[in-house]
PDB file of N, CA and C in Angstrom:
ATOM      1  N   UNK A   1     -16.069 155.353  -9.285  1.00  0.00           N
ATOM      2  CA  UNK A   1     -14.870 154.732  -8.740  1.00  0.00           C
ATOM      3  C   UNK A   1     -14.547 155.283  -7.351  1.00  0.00           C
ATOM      4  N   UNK A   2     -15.480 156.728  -7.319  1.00  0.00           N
ATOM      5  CA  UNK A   2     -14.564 157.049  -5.907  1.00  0.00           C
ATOM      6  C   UNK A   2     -15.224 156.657  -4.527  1.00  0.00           C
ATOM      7  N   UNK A   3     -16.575 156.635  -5.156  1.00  0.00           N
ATOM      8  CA  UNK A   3     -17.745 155.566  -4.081  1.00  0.00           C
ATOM      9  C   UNK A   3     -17.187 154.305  -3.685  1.00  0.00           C
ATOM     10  N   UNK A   4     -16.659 153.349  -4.089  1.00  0.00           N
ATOM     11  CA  UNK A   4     -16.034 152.187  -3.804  1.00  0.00           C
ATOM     12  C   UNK A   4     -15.013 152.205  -2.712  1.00  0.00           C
ATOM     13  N   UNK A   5     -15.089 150.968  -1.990  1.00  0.00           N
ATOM     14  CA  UNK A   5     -14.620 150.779  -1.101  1.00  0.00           C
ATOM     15  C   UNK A   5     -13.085 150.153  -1.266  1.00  0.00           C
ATOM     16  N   UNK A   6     -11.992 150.817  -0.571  1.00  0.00           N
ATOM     17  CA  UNK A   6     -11.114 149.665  -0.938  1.00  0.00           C
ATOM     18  C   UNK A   6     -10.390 149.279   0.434  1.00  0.00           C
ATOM     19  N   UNK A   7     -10.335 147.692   0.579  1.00  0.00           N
ATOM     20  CA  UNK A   7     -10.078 147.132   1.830  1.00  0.00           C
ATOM     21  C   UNK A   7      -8.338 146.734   1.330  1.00  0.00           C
ATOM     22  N   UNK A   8      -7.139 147.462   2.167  1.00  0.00           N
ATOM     23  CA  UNK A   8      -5.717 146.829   2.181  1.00  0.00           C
ATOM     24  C   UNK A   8      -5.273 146.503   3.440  1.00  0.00           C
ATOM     25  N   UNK A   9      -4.360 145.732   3.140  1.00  0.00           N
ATOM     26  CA  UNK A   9      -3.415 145.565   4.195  1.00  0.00           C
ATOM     27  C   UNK A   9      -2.332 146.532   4.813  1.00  0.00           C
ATOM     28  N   UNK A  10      -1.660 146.844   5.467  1.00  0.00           N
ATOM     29  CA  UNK A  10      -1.002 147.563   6.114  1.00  0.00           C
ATOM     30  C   UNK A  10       0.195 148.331   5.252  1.00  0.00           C
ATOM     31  N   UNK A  11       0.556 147.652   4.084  1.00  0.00           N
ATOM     32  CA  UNK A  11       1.580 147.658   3.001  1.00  0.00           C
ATOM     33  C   UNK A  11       1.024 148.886   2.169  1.00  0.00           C
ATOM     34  N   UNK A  12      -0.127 148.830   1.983  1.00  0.00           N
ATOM     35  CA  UNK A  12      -0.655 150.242   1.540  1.00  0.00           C
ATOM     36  C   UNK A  12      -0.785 151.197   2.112  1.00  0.00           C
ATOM     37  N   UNK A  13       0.008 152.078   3.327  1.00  0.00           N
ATOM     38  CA  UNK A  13      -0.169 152.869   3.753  1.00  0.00           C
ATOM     39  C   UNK A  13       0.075 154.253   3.339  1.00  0.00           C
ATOM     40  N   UNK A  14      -0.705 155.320   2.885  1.00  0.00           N
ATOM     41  CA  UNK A  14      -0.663 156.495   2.204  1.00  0.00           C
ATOM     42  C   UNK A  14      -1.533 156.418   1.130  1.00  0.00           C
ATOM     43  N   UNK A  15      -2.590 155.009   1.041  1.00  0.00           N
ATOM     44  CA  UNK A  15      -3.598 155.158  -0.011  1.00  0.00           C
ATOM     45  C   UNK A  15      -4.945 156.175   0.511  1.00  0.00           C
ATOM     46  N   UNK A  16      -4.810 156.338   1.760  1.00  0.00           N
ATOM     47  CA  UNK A  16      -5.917 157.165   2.162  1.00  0.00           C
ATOM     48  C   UNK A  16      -6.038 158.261   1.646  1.00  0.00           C
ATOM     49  N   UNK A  17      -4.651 158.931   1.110  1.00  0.00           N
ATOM     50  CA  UNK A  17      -4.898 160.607   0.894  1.00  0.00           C
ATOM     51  C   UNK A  17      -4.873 160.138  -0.668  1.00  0.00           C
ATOM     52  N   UNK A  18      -5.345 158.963  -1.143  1.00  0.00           N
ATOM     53  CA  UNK A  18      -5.551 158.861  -2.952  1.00  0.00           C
ATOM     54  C   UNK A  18      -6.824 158.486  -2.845  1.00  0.00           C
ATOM     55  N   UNK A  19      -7.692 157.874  -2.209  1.00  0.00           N
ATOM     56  CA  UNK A  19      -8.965 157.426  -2.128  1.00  0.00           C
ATOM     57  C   UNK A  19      -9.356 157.403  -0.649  1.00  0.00           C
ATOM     58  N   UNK A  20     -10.450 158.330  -0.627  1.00  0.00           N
ATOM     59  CA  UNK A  20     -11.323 158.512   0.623  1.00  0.00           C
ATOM     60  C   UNK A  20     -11.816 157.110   1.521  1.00  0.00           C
ATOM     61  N   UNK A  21     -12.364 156.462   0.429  1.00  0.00           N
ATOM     62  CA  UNK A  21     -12.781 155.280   1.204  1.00  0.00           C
ATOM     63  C   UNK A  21     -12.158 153.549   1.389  1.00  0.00           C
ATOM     64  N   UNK A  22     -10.675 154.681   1.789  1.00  0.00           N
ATOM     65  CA  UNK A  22      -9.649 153.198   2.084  1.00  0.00           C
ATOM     66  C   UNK A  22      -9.679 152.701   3.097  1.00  0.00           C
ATOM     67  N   UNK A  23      -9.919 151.087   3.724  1.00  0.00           N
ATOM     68  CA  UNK A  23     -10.350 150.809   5.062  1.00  0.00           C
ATOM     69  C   UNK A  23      -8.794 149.982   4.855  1.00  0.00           C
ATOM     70  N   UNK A  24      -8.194 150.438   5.938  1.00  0.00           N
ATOM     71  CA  UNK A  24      -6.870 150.445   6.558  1.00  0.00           C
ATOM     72  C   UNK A  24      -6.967 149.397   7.846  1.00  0.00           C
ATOM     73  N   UNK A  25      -6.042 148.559   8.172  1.00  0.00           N
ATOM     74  CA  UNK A  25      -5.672 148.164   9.783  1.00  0.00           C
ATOM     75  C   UNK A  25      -5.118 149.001  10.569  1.00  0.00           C
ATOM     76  N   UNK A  26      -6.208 148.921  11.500  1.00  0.00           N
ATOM     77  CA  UNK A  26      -5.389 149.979  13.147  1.00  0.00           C
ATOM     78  C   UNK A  26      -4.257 149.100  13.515  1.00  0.00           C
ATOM     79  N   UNK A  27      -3.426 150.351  13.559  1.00  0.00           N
ATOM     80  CA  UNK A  27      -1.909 150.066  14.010  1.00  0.00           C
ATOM     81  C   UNK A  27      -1.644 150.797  15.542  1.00  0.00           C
ATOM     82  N   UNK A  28      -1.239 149.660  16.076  1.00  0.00           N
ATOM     83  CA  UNK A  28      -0.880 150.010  17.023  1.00  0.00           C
ATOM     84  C   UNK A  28       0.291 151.196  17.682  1.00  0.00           C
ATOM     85  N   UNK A  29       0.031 151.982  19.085  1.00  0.00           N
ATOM     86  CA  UNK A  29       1.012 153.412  19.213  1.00  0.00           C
ATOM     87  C   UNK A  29       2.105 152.569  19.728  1.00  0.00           C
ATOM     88  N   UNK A  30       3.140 153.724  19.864  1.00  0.00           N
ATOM     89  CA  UNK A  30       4.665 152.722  20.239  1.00  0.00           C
ATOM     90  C   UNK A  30       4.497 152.877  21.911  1.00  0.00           C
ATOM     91  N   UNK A  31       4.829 151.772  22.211  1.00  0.00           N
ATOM     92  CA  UNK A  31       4.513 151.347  23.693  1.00  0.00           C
ATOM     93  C   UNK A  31       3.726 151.258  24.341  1.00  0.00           C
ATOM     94  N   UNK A  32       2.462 150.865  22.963  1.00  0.00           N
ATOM     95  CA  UNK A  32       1.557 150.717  23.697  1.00  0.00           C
ATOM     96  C   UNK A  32       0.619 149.236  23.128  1.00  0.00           C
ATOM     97  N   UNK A  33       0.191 148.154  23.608  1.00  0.00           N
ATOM     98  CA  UNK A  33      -0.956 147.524  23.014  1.00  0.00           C
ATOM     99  C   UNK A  33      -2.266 147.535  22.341  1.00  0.00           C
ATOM    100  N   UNK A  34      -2.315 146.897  21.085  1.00  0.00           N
ATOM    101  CA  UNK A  34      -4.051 147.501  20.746  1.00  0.00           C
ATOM    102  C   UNK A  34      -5.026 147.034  21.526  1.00  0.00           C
ATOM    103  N   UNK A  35      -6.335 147.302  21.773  1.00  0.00           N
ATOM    104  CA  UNK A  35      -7.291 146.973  22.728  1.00  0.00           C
ATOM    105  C   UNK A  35      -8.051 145.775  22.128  1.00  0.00           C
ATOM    106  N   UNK A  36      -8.859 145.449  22.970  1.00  0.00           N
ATOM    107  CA  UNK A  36      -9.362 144.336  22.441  1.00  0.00           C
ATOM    108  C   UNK A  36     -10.506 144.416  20.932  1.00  0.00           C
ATOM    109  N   UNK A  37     -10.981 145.622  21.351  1.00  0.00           N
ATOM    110  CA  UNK A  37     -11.932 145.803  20.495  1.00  0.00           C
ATOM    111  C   UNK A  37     -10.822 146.144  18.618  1.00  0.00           C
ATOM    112  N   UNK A  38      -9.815 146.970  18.953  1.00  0.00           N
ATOM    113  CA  UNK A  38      -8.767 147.060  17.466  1.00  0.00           C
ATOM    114  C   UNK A  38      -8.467 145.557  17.169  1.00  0.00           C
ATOM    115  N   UNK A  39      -8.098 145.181  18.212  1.00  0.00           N
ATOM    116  CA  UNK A  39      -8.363 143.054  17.034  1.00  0.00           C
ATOM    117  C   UNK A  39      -8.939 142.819  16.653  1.00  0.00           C
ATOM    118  N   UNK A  40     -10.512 143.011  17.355  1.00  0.00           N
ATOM    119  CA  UNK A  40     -11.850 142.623  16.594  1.00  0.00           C
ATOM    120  C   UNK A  40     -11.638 142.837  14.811  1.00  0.00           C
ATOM    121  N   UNK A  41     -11.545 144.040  15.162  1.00  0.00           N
ATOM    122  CA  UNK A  41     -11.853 145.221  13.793  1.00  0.00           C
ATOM    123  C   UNK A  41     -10.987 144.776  12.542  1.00  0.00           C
ATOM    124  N   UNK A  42      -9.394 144.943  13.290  1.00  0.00           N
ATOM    125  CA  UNK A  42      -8.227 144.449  12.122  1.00  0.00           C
ATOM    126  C   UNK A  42      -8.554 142.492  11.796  1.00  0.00           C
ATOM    127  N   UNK A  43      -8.876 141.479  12.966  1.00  0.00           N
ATOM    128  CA  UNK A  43      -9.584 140.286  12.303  1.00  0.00           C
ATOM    129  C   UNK A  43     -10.540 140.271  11.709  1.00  0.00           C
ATOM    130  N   UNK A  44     -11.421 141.271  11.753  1.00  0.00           N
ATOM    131  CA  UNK A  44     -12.516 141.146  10.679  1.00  0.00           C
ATOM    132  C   UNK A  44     -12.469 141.057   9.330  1.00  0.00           C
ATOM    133  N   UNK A  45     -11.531 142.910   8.901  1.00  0.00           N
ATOM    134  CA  UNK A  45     -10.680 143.206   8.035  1.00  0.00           C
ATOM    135  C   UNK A  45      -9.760 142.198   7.686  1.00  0.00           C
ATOM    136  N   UNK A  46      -8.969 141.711   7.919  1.00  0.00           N
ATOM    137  CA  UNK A  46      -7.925 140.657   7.478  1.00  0.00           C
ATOM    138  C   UNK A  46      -8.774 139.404   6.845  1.00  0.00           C
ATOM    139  N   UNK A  47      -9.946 138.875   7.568  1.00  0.00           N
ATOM    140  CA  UNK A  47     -10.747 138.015   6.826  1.00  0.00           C
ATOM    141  C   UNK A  47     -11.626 137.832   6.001  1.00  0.00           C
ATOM    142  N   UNK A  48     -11.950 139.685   5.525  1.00  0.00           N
ATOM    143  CA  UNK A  48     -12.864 139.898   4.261  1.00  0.00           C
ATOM    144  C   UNK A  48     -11.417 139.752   2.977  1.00  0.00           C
ATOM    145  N   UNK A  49     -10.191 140.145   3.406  1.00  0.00           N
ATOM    146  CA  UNK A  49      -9.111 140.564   2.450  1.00  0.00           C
ATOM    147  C   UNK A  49      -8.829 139.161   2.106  1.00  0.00           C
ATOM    148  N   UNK A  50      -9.063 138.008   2.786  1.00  0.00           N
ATOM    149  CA  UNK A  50      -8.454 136.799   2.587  1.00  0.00           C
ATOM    150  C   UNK A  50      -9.103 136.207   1.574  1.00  0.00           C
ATOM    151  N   UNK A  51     -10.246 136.158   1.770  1.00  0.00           N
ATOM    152  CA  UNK A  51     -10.988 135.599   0.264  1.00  0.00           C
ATOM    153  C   UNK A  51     -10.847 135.878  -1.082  1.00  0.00           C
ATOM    154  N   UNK A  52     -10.361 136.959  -1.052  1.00  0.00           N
ATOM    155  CA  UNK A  52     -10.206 138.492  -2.457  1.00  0.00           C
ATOM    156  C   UNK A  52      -8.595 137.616  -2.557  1.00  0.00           C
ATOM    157  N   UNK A  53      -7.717 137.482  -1.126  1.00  0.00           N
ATOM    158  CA  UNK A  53      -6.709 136.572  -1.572  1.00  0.00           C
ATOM    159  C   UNK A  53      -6.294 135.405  -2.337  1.00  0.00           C
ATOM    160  N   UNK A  54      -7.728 134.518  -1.718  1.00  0.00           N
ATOM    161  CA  UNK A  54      -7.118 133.202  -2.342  1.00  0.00           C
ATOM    162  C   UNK A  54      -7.951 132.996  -3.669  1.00  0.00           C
ATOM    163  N   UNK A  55      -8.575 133.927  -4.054  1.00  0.00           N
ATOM    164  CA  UNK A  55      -9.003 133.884  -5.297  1.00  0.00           C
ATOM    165  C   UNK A  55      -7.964 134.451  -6.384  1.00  0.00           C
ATOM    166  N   UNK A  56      -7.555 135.070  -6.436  1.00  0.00           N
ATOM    167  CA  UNK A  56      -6.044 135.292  -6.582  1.00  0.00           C
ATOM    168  C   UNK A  56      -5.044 134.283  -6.646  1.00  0.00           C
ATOM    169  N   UNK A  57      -4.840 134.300  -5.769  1.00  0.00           N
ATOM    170  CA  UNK A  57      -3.765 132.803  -5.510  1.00  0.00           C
ATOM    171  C   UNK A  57      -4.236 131.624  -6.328  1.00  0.00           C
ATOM    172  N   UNK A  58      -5.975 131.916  -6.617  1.00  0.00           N
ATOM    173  CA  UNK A  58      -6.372 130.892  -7.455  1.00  0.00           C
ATOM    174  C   UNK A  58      -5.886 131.120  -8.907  1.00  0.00           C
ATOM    175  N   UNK A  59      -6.354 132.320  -9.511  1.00  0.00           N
ATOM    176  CA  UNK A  59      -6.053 132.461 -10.952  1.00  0.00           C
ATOM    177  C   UNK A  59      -4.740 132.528 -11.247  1.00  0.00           C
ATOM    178  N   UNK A  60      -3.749 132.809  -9.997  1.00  0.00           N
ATOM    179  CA  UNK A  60      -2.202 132.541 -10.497  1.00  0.00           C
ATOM    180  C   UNK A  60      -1.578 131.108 -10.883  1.00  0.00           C
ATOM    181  N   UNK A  61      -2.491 130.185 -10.473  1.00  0.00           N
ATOM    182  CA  UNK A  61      -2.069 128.728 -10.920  1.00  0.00           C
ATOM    183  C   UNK A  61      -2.275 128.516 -12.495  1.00  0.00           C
ATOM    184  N   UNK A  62      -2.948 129.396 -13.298  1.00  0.00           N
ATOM    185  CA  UNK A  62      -3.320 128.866 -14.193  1.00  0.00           C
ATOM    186  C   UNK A  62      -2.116 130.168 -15.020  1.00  0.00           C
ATOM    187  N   UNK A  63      -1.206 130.606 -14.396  1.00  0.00           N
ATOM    188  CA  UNK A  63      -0.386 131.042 -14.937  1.00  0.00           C
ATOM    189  C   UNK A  63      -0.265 132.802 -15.688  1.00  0.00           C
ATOM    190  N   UNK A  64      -1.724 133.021 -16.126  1.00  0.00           N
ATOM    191  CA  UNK A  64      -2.158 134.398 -16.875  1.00  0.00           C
ATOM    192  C   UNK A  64      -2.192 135.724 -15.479  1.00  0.00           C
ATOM    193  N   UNK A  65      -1.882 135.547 -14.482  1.00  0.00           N
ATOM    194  CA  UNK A  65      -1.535 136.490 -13.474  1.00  0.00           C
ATOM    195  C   UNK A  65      -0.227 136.544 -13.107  1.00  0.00           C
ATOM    196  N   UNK A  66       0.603 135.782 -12.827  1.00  0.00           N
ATOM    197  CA  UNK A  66       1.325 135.277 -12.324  1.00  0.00           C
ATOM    198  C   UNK A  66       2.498 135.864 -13.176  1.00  0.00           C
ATOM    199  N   UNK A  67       2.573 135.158 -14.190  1.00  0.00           N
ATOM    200  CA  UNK A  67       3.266 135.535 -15.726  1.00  0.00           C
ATOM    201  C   UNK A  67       3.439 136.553 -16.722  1.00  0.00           C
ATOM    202  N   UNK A  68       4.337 136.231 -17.285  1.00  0.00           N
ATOM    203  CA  UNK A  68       4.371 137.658 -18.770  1.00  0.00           C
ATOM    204  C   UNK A  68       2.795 136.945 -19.616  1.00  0.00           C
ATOM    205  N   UNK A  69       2.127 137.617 -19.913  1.00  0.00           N
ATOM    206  CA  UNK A  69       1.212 137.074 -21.137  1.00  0.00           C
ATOM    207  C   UNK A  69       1.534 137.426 -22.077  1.00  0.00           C
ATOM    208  N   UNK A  70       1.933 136.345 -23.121  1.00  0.00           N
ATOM    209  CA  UNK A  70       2.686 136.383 -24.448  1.00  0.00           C
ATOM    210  C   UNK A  70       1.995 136.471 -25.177  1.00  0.00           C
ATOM    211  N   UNK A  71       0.509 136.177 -25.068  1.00  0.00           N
ATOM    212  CA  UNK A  71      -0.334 135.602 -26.342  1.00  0.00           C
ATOM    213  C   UNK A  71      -0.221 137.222 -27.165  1.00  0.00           C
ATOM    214  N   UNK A  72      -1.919 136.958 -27.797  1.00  0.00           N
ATOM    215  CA  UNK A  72      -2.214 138.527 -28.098  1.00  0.00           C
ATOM    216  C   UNK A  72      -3.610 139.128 -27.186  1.00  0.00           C
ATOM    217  N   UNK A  73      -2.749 140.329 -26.987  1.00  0.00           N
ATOM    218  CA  UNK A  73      -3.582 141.288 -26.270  1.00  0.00           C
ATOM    219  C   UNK A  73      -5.154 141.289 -25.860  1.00  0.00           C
ATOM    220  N   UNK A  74      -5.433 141.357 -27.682  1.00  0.00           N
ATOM    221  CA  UNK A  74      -6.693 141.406 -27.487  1.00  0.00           C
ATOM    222  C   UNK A  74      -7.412 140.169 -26.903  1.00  0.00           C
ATOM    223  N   UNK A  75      -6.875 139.186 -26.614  1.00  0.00           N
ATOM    224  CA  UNK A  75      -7.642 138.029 -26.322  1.00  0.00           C
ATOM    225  C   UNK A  75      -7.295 137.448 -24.714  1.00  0.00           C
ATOM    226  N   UNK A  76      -7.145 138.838 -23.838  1.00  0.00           N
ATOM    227  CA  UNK A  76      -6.751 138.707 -22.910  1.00  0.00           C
ATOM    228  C   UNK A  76      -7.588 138.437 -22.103  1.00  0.00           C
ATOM    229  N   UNK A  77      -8.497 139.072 -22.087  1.00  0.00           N
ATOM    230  CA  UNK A  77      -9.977 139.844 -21.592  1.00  0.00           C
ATOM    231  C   UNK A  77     -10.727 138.442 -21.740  1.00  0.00           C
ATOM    232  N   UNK A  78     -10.621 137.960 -23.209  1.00  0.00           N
ATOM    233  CA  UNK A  78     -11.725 136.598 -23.086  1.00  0.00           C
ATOM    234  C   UNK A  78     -10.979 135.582 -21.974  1.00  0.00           C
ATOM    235  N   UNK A  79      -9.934 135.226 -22.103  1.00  0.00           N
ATOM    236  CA  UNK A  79      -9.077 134.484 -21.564  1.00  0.00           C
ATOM    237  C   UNK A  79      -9.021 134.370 -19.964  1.00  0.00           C
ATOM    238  N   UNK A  80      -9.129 135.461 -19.951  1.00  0.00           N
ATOM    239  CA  UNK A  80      -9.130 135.765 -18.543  1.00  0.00           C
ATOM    240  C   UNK A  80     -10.923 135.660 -17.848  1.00  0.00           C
ATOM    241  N   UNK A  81     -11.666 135.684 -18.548  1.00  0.00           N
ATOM    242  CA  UNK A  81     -12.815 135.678 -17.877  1.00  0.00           C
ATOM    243  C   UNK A  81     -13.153 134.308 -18.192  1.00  0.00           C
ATOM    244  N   UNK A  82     -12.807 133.957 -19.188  1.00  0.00           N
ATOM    245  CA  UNK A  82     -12.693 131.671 -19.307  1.00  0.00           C
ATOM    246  C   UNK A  82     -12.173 131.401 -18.202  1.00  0.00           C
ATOM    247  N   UNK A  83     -11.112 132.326 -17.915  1.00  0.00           N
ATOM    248  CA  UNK A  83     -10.478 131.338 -16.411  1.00  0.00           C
ATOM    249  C   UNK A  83     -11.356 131.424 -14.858  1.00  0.00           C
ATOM    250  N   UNK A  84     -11.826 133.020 -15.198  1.00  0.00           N
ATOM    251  CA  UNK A  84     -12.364 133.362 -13.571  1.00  0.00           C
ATOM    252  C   UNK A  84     -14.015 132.391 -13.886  1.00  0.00           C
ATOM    253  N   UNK A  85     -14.301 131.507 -15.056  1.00  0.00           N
ATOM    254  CA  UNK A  85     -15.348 131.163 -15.297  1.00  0.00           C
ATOM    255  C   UNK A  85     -15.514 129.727 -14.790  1.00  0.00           C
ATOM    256  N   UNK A  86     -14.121 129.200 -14.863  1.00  0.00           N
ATOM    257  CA  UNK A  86     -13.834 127.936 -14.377  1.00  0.00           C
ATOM    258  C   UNK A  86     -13.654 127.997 -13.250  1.00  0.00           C
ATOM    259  N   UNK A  87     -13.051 128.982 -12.558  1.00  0.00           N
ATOM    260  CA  UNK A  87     -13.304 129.264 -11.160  1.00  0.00           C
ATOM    261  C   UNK A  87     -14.150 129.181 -10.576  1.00  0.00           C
ATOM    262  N   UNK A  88     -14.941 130.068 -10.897  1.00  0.00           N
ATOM    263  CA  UNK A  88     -16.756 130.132 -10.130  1.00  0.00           C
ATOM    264  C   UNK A  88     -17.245 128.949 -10.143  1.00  0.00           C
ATOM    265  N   UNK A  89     -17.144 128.030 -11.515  1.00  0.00           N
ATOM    266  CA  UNK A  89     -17.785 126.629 -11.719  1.00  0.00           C
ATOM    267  C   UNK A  89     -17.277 125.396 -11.000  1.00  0.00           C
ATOM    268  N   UNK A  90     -16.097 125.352 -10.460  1.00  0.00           N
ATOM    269  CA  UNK A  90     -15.928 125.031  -9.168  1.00  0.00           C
ATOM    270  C   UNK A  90     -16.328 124.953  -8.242  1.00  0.00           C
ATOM    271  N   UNK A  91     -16.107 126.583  -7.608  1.00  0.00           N
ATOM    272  CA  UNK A  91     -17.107 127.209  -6.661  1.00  0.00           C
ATOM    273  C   UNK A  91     -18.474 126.197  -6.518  1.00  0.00           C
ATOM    274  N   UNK A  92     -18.834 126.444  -7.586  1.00  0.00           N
ATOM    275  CA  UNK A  92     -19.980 125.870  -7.039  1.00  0.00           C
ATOM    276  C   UNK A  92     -20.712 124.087  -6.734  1.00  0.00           C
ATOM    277  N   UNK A  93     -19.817 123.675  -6.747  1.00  0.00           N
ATOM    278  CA  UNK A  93     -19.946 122.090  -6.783  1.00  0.00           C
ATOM    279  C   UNK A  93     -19.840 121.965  -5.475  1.00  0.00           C
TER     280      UNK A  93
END
């Protein structure tokens, strides 16, 4: 787990001193502009995070993210991978 990479947005700031390999957006100093090359970097970043987004945004339509899950527990796990299953099968059409 600690090998893994984790890519956040700016809202997570102080995950660095919990996991080594947190890739953060450069923030800009006060009074000063970021350079051209810190846009590059933070648009890059912002557009690997977006996909991880709207996949997300995907499984919340179907309510089991989004929501209290009432069912039972144990049948969360299947439920949930039926959904990310219909997802992918999408995906791929």
């Amino acid at each position: 787990m600690r090998e893994t990479e984790v890519k956040v947005d700016s809202g997570y700031q102080g995950a660095q001193h919990d996991h080594a390999k947190t890739s953060l957006p450069i923030k800009k100093k006060k009074g000063q502009a970021l350079t051209s090359e810190a846009k590059k970097v933070n648009q890059k970043r912002a557009s690997e995070r977006a996909l991880n987004e709207h996949v997300i945004g995907r499984l919340k339509r179907f309510k089991i993210v989004s929501c209290r899950y009432r069912n039972r527990r144990r049948r969360f796990t299947l439920r949930f991978n039926l959904i990310a299953g219909i997802h992918n099968f999408e995906l791929g059409d």
